[in-house]
C-alpha atoms as a PDB file:
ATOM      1  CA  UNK A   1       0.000   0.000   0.000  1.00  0.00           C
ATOM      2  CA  UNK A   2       1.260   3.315  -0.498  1.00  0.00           C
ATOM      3  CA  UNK A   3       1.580   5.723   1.806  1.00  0.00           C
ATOM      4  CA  UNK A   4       2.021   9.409   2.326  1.00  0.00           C
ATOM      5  CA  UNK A   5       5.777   9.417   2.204  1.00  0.00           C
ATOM      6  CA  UNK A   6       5.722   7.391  -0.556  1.00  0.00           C
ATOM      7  CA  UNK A   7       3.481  10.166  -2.049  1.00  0.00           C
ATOM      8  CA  UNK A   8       5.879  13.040  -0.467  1.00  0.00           C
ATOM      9  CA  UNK A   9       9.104  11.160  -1.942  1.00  0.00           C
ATOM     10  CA  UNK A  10       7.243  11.235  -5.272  1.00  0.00           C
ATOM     11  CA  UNK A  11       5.829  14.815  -5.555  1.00  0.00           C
ATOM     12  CA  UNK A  12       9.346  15.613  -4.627  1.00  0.00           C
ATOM     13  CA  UNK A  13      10.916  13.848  -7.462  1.00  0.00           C
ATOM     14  CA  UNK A  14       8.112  15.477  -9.891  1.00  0.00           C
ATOM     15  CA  UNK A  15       9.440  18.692  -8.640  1.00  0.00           C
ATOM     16  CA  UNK A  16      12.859  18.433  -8.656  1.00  0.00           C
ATOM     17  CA  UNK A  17      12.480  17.618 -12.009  1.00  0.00           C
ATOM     18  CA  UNK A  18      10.631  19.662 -13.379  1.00  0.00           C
ATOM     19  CA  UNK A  19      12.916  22.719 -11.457  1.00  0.00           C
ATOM     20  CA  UNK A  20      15.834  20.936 -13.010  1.00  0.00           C
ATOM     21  CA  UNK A  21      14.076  20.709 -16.575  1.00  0.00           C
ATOM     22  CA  UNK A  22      13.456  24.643 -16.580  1.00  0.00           C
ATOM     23  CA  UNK A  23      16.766  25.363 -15.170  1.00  0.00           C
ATOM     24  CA  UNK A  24      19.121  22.938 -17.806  1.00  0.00           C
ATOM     25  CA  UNK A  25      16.632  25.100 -20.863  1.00  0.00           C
ATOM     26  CA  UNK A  26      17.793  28.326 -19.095  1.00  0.00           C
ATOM     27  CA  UNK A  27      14.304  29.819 -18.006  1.00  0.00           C
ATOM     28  CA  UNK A  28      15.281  30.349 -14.103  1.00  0.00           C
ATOM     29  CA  UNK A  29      17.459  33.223 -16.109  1.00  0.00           C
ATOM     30  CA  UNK A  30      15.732  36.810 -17.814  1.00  0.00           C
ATOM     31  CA  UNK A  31      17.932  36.557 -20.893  1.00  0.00           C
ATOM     32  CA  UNK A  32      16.372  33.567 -21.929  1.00  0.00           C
ATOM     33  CA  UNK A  33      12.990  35.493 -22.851  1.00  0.00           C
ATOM     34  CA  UNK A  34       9.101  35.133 -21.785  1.00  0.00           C
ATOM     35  CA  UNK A  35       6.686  32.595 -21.665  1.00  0.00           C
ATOM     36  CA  UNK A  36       3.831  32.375 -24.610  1.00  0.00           C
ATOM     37  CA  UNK A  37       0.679  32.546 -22.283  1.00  0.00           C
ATOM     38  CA  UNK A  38      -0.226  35.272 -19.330  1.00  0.00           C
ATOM     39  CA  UNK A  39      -0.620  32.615 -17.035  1.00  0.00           C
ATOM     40  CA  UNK A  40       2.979  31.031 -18.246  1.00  0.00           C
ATOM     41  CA  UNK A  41       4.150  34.596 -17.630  1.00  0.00           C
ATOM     42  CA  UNK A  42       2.956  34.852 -14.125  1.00  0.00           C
ATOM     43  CA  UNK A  43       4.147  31.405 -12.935  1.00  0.00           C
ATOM     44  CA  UNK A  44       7.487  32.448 -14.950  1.00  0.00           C
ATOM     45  CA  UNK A  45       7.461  35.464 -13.004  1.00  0.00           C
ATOM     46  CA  UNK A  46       7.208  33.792  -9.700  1.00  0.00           C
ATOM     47  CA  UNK A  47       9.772  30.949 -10.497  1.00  0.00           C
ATOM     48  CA  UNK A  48      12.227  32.965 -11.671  1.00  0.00           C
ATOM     49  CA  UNK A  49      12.399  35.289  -8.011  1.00  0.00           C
ATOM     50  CA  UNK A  50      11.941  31.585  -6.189  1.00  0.00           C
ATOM     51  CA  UNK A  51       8.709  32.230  -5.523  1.00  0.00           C
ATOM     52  CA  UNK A  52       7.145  28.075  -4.201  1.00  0.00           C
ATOM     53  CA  UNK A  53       5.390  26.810  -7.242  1.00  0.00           C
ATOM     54  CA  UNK A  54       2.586  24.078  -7.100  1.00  0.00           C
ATOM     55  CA  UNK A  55       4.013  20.711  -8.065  1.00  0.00           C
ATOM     56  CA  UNK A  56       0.935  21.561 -10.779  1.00  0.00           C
ATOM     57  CA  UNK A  57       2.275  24.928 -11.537  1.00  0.00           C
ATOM     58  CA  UNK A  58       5.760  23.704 -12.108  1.00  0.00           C
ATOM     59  CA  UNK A  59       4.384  20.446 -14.281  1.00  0.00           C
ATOM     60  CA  UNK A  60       2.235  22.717 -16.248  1.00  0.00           C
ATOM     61  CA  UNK A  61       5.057  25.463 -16.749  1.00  0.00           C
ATOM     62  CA  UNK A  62       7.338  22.980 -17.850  1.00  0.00           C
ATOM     63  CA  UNK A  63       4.784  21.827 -20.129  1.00  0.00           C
ATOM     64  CA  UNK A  64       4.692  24.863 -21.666  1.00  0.00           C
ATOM     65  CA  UNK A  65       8.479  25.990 -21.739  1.00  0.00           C
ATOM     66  CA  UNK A  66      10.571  23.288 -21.923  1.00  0.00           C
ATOM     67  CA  UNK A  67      10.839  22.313 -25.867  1.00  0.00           C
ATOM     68  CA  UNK A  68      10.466  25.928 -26.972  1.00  0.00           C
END
């Protein structure tokens, strides 16, 4: 059965990669430009000052970044 640290372990890994996924295509940085969408702005906007993401915002901004 799982349980919750099972679940904590795993949003954890979702996050850290997705944070590690935005970092490695340079979005943490200004230079690299804006996001396509106002909302993709906004969570931009908050990542990029450190600002704690959602493991939902982060999935969903790395959605719409990463690739681009």
């Amino acid at each position: 059965m799982i349980g919750v640290s099972d679940i904590e372990s795993w949003d954890d890994d979702v996050r850290a990669g997705a944070i590690a996924d935005l970092r490695r295509a340079g979005w943490d940085r200004a230079a690299r430009g804006d996001a396509p969408t106002p909302r993709a702005r906004r969570l931009l906007a908050r990542f990029r000052v450190g600002e704690p993401l959602t493991t939902r915002e982060l999935a969903d901004l790395r959605g719409v970044l990463v690739g681009t």
